[in-house]
N, C-alpha and C. Protein backbone atom coordinates (compact mmCIF):
# COMPACT_ATOMS: atom_id res chain seq x y z
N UNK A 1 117.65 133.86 176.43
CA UNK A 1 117.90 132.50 175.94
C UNK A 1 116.77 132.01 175.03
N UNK A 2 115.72 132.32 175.11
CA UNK A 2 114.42 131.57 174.75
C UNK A 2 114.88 132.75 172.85
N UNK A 3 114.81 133.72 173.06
CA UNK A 3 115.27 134.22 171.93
C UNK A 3 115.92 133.99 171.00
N UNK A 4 116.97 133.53 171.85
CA UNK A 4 118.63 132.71 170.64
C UNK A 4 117.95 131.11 170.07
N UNK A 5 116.76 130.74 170.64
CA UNK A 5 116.32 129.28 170.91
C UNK A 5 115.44 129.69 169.50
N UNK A 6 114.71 130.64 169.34
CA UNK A 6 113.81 130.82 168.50
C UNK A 6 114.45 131.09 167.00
N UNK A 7 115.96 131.72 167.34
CA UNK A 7 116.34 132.06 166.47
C UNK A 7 117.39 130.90 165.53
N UNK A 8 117.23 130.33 166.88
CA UNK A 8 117.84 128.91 166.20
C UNK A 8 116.80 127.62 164.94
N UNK A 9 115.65 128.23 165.83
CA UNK A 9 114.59 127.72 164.95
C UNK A 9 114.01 128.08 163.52
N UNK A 10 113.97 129.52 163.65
CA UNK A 10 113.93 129.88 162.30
C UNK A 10 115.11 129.79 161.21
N UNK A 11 116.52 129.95 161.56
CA UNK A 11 117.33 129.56 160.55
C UNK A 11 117.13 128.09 160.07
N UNK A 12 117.85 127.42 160.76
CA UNK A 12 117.74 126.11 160.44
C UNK A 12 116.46 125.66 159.49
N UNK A 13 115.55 125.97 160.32
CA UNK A 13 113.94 125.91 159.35
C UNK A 13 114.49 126.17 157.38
N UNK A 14 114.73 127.48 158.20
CA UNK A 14 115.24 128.12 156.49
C UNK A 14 115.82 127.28 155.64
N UNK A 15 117.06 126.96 156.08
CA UNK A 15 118.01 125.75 155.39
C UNK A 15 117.93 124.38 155.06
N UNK A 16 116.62 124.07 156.02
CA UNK A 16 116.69 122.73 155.41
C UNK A 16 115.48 122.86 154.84
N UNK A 17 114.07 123.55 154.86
CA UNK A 17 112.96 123.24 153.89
C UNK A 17 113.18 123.24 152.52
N UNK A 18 114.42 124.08 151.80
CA UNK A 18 114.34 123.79 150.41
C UNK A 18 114.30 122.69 149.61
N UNK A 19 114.38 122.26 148.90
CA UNK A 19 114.35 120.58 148.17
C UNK A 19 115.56 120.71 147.55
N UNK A 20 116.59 119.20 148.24
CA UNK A 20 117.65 119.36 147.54
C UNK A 20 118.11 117.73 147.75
N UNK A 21 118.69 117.48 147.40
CA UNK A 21 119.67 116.12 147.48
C UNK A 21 119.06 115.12 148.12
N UNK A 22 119.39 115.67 149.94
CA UNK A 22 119.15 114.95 150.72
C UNK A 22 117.68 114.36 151.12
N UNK A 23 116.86 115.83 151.12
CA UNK A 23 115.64 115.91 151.33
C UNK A 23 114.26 114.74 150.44
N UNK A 24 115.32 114.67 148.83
CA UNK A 24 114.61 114.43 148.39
C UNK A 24 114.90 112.69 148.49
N UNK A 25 116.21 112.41 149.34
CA UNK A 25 116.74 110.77 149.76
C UNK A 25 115.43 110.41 150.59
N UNK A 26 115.60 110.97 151.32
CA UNK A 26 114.35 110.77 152.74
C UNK A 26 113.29 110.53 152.36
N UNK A 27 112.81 111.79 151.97
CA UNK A 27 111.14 111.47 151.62
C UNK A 27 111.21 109.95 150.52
N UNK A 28 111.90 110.06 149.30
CA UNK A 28 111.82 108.51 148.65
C UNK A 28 112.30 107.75 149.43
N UNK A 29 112.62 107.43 150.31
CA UNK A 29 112.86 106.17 150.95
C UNK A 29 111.29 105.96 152.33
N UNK A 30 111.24 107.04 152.37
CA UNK A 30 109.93 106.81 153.33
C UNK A 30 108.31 106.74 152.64
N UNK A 31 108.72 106.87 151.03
CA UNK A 31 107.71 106.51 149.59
C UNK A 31 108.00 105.12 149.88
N UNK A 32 109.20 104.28 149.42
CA UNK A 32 109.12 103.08 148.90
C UNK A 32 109.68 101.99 149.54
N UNK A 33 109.66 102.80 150.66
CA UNK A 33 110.18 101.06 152.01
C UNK A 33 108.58 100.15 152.32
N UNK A 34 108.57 99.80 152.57
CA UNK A 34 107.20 98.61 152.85
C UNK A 34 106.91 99.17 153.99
N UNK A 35 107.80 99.40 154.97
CA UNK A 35 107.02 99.93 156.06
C UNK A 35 107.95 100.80 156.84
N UNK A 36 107.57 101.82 157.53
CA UNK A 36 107.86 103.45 157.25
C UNK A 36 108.85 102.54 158.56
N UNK A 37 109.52 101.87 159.48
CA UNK A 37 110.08 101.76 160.55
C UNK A 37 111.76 101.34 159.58
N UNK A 38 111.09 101.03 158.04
CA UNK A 38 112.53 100.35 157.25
C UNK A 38 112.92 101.87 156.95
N UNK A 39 112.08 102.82 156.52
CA UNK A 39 112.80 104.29 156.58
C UNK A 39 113.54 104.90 157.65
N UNK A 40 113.37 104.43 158.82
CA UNK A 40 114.38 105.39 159.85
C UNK A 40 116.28 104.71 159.56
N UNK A 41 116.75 104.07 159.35
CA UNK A 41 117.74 104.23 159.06
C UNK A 41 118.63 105.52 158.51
N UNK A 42 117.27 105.97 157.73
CA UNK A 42 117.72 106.92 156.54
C UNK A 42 117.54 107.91 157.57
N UNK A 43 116.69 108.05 158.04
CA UNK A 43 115.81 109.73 159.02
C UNK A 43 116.96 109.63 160.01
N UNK A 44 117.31 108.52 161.03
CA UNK A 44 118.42 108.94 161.79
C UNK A 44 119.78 109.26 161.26
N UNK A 45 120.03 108.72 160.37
CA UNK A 45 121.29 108.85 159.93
C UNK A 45 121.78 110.69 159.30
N UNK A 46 120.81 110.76 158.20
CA UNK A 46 120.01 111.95 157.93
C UNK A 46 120.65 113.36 159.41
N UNK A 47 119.66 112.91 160.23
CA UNK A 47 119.59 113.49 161.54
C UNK A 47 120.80 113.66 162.03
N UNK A 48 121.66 112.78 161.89
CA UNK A 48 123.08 112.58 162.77
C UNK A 48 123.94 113.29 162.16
N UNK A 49 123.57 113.23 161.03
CA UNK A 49 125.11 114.45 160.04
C UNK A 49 124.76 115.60 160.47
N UNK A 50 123.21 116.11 159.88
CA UNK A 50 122.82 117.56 160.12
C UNK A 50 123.55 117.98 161.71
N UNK A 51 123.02 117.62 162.75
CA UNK A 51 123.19 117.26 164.01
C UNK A 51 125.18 117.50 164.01
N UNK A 52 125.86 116.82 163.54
CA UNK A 52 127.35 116.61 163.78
C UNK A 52 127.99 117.83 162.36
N UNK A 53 126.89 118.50 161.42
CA UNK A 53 127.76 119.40 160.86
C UNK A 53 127.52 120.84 161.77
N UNK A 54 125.56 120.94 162.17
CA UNK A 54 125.67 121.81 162.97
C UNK A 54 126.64 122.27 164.44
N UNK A 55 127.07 121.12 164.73
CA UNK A 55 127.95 121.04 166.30
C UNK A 55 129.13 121.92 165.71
N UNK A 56 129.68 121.11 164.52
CA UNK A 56 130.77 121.97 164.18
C UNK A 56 131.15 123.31 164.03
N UNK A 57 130.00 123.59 162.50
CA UNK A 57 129.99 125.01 162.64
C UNK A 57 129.62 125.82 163.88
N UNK A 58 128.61 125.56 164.51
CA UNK A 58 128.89 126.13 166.04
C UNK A 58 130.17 126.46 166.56
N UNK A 59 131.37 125.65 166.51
CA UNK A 59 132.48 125.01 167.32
C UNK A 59 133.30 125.52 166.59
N UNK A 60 133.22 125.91 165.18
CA UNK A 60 134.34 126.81 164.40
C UNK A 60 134.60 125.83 163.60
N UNK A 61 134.91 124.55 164.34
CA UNK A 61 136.35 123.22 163.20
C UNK A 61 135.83 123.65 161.83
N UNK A 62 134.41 123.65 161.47
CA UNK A 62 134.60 123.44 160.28
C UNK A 62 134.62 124.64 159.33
N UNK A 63 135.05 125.85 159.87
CA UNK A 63 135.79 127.11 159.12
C UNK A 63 136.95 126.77 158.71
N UNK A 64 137.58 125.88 159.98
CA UNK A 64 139.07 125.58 160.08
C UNK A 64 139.17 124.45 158.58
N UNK A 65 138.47 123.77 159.08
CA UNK A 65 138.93 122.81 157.57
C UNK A 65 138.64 123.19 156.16
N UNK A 66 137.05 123.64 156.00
CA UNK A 66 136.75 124.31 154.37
C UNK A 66 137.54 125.65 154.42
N UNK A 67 138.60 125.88 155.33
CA UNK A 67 139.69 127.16 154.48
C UNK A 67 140.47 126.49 153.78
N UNK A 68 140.70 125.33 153.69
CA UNK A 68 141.10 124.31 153.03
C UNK A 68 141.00 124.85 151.12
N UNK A 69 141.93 124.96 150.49
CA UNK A 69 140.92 125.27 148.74
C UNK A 69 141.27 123.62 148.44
N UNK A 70 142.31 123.06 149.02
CA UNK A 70 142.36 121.59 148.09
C UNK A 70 141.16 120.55 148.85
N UNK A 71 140.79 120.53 150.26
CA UNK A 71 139.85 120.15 150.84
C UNK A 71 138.43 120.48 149.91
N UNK A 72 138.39 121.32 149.89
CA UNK A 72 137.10 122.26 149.19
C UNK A 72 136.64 121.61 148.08
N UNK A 73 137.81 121.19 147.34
CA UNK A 73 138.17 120.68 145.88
C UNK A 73 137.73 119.35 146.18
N UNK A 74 138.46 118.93 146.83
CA UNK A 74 138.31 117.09 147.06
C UNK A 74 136.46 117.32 147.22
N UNK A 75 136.10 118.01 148.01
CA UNK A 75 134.70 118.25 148.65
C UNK A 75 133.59 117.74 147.46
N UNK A 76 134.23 119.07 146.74
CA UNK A 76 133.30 119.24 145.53
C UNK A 76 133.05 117.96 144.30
N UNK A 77 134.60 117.54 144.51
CA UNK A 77 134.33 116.56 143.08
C UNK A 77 133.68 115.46 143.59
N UNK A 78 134.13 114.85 144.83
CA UNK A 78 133.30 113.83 145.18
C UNK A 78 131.86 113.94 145.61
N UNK A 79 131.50 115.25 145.92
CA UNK A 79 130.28 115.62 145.85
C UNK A 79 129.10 115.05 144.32
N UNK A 80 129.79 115.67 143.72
CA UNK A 80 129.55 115.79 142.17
C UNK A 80 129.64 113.96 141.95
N UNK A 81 130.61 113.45 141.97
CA UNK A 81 130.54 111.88 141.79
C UNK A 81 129.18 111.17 141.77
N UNK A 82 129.11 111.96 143.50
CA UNK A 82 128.21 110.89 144.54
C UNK A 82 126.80 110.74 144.04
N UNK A 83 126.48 112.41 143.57
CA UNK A 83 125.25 112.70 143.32
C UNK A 83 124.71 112.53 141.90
N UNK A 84 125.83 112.29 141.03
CA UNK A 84 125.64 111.50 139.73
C UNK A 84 125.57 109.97 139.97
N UNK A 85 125.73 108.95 140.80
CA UNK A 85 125.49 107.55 140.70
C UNK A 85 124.09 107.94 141.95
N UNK A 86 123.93 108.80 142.81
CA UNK A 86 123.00 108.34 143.69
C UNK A 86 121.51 108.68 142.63
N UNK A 87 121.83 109.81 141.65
CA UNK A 87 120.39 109.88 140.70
C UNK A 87 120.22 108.67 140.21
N UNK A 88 121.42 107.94 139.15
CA UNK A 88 120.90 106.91 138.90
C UNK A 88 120.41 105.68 139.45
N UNK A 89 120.85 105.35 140.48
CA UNK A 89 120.16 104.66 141.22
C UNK A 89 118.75 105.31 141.48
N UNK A 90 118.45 106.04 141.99
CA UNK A 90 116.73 106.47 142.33
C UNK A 90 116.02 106.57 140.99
N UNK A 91 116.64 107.13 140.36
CA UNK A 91 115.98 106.58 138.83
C UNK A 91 115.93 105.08 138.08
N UNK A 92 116.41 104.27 139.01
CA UNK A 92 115.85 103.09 138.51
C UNK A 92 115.14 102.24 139.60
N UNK A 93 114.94 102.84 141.00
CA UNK A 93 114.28 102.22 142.21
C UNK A 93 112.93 102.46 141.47
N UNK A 94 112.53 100.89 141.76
CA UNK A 94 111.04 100.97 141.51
C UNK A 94 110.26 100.94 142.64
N UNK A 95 108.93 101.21 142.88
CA UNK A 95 108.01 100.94 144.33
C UNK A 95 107.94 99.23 144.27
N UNK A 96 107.39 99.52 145.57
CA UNK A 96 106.69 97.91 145.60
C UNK A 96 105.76 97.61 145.21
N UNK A 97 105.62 96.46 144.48
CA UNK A 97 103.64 96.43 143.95
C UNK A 97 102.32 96.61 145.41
N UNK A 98 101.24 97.38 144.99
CA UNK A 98 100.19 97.25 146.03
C UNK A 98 99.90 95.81 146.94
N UNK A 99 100.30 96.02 148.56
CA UNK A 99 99.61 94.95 149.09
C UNK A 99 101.23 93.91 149.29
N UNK A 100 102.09 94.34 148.87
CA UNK A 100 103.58 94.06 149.46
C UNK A 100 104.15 94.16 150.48
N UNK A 101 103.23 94.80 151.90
CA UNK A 101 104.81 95.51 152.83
C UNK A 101 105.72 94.69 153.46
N UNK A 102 105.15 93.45 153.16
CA UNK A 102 106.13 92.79 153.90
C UNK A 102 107.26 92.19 152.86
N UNK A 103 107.46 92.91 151.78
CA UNK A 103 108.36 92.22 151.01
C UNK A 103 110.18 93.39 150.98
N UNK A 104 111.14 92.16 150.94
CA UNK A 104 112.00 92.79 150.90
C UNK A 104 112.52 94.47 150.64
N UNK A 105 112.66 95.44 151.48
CA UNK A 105 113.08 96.50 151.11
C UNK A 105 113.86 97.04 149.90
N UNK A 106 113.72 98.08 148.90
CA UNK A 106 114.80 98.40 148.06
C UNK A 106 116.09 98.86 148.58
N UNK A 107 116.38 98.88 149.84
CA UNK A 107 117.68 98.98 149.93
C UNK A 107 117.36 98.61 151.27
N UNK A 108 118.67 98.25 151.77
CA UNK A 108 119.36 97.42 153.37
C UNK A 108 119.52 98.03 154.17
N UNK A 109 119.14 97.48 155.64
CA UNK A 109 120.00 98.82 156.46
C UNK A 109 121.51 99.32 156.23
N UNK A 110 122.13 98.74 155.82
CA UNK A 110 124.06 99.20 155.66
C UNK A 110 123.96 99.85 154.59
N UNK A 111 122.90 99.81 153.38
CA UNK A 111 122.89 100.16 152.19
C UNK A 111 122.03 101.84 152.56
N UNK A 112 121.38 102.09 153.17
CA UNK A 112 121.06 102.90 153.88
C UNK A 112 121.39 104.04 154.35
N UNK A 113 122.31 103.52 154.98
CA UNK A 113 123.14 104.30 156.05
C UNK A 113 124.14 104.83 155.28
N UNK A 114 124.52 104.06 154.55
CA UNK A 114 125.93 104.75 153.94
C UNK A 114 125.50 105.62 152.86
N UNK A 115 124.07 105.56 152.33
CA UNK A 115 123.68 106.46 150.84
C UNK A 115 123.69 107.68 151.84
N UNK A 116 122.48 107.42 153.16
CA UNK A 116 122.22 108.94 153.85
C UNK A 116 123.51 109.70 154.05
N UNK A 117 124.41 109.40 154.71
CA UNK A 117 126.18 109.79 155.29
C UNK A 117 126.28 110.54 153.77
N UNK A 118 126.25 109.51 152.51
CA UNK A 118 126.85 110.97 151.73
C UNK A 118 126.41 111.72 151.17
N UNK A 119 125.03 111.05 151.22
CA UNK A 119 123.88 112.22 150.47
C UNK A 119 124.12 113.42 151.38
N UNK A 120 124.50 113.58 152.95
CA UNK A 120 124.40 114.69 153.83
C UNK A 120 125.77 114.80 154.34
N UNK A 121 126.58 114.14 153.77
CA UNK A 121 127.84 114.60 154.13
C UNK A 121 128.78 114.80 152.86
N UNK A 122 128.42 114.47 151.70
CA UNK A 122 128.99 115.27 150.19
C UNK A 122 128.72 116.13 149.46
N UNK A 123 127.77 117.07 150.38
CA UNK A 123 126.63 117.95 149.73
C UNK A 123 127.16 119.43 149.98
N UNK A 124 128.33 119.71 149.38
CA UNK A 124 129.36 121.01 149.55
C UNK A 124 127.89 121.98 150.03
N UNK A 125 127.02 122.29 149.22
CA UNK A 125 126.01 123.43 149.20
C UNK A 125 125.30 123.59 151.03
N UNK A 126 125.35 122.21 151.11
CA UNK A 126 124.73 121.77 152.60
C UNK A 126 125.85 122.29 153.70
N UNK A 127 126.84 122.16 153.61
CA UNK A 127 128.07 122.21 154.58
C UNK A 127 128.19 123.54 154.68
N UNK A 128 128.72 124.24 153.33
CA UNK A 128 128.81 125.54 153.55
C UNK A 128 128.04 126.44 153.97
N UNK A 129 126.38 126.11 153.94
CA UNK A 129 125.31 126.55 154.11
C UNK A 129 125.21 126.60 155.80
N UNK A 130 125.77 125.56 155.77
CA UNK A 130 125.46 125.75 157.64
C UNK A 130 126.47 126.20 158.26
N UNK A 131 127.77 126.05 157.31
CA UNK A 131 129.12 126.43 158.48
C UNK A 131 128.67 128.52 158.31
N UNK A 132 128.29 129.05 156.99
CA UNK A 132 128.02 130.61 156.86
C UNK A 132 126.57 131.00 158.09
N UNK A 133 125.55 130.17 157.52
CA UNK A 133 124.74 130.65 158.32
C UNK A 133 124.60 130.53 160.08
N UNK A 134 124.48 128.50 159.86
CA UNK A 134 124.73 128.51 161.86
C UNK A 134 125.72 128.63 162.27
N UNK A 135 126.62 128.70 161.87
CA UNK A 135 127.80 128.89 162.16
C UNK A 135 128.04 130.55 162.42
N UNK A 136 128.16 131.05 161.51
CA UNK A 136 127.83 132.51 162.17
C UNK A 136 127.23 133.42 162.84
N UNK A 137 126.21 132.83 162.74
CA UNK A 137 125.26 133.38 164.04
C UNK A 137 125.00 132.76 165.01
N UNK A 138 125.62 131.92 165.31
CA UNK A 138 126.08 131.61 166.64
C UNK A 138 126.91 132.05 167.23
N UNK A 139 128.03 132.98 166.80
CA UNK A 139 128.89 133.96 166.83
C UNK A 139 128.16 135.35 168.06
N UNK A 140 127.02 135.56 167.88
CA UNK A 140 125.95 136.12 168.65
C UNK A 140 125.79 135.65 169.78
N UNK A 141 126.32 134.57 170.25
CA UNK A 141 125.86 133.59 171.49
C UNK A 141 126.72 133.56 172.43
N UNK A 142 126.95 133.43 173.37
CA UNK A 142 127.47 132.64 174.19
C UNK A 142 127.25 131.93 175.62
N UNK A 143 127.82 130.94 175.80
CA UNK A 143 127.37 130.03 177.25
C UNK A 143 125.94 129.72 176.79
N UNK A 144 124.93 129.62 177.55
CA UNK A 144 123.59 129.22 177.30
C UNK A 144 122.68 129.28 176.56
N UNK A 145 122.83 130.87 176.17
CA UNK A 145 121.95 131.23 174.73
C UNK A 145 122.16 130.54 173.57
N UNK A 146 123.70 130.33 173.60
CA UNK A 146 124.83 129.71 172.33
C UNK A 146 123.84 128.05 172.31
N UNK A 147 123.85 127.48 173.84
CA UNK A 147 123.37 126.21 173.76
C UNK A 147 121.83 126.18 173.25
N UNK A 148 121.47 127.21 173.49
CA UNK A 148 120.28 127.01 173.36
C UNK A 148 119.67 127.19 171.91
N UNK A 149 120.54 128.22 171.07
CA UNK A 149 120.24 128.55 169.45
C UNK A 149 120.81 126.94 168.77
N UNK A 150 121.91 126.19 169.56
CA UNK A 150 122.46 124.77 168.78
C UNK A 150 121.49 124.29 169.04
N UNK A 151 120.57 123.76 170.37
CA UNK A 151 119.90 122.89 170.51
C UNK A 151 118.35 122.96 169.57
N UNK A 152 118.20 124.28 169.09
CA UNK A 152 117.11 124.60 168.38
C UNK A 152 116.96 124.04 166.91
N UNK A 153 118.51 124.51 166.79
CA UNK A 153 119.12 124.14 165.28
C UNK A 153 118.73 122.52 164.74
N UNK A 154 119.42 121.73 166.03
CA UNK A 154 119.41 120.50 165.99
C UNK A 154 118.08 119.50 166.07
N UNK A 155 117.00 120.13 166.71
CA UNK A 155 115.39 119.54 166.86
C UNK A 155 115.18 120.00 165.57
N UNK A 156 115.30 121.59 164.95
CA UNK A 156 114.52 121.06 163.60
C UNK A 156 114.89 119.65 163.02
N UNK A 157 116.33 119.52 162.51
CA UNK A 157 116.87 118.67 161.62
C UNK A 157 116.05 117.15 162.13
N UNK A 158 115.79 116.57 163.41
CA UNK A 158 115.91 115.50 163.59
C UNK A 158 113.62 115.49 163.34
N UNK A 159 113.28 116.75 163.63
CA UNK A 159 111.52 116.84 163.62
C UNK A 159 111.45 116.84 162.06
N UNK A 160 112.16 117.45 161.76
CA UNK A 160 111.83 117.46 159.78
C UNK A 160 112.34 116.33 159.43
N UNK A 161 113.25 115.51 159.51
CA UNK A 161 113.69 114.27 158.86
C UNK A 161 112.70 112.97 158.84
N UNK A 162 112.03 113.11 160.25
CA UNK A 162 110.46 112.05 160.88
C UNK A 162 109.61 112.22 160.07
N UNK A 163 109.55 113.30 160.16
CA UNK A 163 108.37 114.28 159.45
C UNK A 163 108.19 114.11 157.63
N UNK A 164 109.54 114.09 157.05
CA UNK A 164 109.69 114.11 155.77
C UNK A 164 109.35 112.54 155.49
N UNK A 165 109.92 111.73 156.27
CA UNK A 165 109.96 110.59 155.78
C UNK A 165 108.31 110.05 156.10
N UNK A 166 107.73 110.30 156.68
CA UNK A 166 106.19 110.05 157.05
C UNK A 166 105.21 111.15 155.97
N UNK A 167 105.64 111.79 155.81
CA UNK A 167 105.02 112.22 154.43
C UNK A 167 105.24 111.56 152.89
N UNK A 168 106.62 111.10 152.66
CA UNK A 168 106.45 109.57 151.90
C UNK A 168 105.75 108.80 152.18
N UNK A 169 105.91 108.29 153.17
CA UNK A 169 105.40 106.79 153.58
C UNK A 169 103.72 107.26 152.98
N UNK A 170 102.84 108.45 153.80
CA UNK A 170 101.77 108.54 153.30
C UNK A 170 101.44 108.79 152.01
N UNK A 171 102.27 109.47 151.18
CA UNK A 171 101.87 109.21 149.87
C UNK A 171 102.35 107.73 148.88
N UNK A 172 103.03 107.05 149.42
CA UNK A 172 103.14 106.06 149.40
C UNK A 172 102.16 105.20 149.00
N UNK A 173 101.43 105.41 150.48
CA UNK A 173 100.37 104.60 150.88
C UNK A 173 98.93 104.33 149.82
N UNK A 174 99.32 106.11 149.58
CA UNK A 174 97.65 106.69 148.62
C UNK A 174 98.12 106.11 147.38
N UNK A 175 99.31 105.91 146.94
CA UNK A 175 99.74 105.86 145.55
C UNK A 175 99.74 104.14 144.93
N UNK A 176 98.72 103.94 145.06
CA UNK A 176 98.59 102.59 145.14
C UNK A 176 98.94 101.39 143.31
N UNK A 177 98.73 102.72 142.12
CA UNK A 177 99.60 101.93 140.89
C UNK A 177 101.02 102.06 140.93
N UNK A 178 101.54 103.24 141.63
CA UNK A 178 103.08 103.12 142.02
C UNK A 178 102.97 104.33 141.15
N UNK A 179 102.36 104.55 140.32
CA UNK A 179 102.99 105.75 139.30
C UNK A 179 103.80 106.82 139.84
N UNK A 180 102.61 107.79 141.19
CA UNK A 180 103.22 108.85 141.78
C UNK A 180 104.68 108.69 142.07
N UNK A 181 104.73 107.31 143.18
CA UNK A 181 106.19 107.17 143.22
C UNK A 181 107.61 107.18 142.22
N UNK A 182 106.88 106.32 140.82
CA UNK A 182 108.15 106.33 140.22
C UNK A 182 108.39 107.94 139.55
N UNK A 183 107.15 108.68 139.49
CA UNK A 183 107.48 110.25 139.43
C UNK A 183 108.59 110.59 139.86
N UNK A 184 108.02 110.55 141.59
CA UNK A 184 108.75 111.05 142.16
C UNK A 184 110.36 110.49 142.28
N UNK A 185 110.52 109.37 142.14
CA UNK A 185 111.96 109.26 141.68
C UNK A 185 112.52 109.34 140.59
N UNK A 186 112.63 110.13 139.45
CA UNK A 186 112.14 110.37 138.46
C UNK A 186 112.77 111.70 138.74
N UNK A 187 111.97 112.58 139.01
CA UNK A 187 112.09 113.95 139.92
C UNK A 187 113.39 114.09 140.89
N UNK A 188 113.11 113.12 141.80
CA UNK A 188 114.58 112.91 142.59
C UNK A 188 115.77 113.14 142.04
N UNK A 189 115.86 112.09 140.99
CA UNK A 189 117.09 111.80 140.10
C UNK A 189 117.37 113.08 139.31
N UNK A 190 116.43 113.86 138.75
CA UNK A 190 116.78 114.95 137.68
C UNK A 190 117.50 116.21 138.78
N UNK A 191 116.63 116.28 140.01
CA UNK A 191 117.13 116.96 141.17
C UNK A 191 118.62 116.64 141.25
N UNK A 192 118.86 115.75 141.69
CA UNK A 192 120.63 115.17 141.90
C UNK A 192 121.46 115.06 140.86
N UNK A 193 120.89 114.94 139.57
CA UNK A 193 122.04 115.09 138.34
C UNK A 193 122.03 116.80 138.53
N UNK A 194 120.92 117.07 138.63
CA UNK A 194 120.83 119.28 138.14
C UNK A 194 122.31 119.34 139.52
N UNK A 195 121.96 119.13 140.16
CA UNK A 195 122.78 119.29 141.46
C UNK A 195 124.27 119.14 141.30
N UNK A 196 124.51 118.05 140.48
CA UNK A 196 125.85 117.58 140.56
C UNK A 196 126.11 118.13 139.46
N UNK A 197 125.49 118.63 138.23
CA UNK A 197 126.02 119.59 136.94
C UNK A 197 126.37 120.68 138.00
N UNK A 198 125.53 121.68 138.75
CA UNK A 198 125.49 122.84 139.13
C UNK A 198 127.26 122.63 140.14
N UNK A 199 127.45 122.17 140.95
CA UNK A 199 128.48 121.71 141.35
C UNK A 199 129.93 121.92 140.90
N UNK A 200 129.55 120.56 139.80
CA UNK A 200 130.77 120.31 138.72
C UNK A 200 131.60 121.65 138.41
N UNK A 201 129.96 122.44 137.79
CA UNK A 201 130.71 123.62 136.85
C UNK A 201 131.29 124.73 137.72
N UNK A 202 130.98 124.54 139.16
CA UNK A 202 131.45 125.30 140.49
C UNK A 202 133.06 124.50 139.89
N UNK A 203 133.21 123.77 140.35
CA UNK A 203 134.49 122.75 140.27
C UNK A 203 135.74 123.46 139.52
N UNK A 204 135.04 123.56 138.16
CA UNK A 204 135.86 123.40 136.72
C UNK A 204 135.69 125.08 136.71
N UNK A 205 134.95 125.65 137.35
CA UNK A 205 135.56 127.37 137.12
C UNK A 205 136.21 127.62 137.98
């Protein structure tokens, strides 16, 4: 068991350290909230998809549905949509001026919640990524070991999401003309348009 647990740890690890969409939602929101407790909206929410796509692929459903090609389709374009208005938006979030935290957040908790949901739930590359990888090798498991490679799966997602967003917040902190930040959203945004071209042209071939 402790084996399937470890092995749950290193995949997952795998899949989510790259920089992509979501990753790069989190960390900017835990850059430019006033105070890193207005970022957990994003980190749990974040947490709860990873968390509810890994259950699935574990569980099969979601083989069952992406055999889907018109599902797949719907997947993709609104994928592609999402991640063309969510760049522009981060490309025009500005930081807060130095010595602000107590001033209104750039986005709401409801405003929040619903960017994280589709930043991590329209992200075809993300879904499929976990229904092939945890999803299949969990196939290796069963009864306890099985629980124990999900439950591994699932602590990364929710330790890296804390984690990501507190590494904003601290550069945040250091970045005191705002410049770094608006870089980094800047960066964000070119990330999520590259994303939603790369997508698209999945789409249209």
């Amino acid at each position: 068991m402790f084996g399937a647990f470890v092995h749950g740890l290193i995949l997952a690890f795998g899949l989510i350290l790259p920089l992509g969409a979501q990753n790069t939602f989190v960390f900017n929101q835990g850059a430019i909230q006033g105070r890193y407790v207005r970022a957990l909206p994003v980190v749990v929410t974040a947490a709860l998809c990873d968390t509810l796509l890994i259950l699935l692929a574990v569980l099969g459903v979601s083989v069952l549905v992406l055999g889907s090609s018109v599902i797949k389709g719907l997947l993709l374009g609104a994928g592609t949509l999402f991640l063309l208005y969510m760049g522009w938006v981060i490309w025009h979030t500005r930081p807060a001026a130095p010595g602000q935290d107590d001033a209104a957040p750039s986005m709401g908790f409801a405003r929040q919640v619903v960017f994280a949901v589709s930043v991590s739930l329209l992200n075809p590359h993300a879904i499929l990524d976990t229904v092939a990888v945890i999803g299949t090798s969990s196939l290796s498991y069963s009864g306890e070991p099985r629980a124990a490679f999900t439950a591994a799966a699932v602590l990364v997602s929710w330790v890296w999401f804390f984690s990501l967003a507190l590494a904003g917040r601290l550069v945040g902190r250091l970045d005191r003309s705002g410049r770094l930040l608006t870089a980094v959203n800047r960066v964000s945004a070119v990330i999520m348009w590259g994303s939603a071209l790369y997508i698209g042209r999945q789409l249209a071939g």
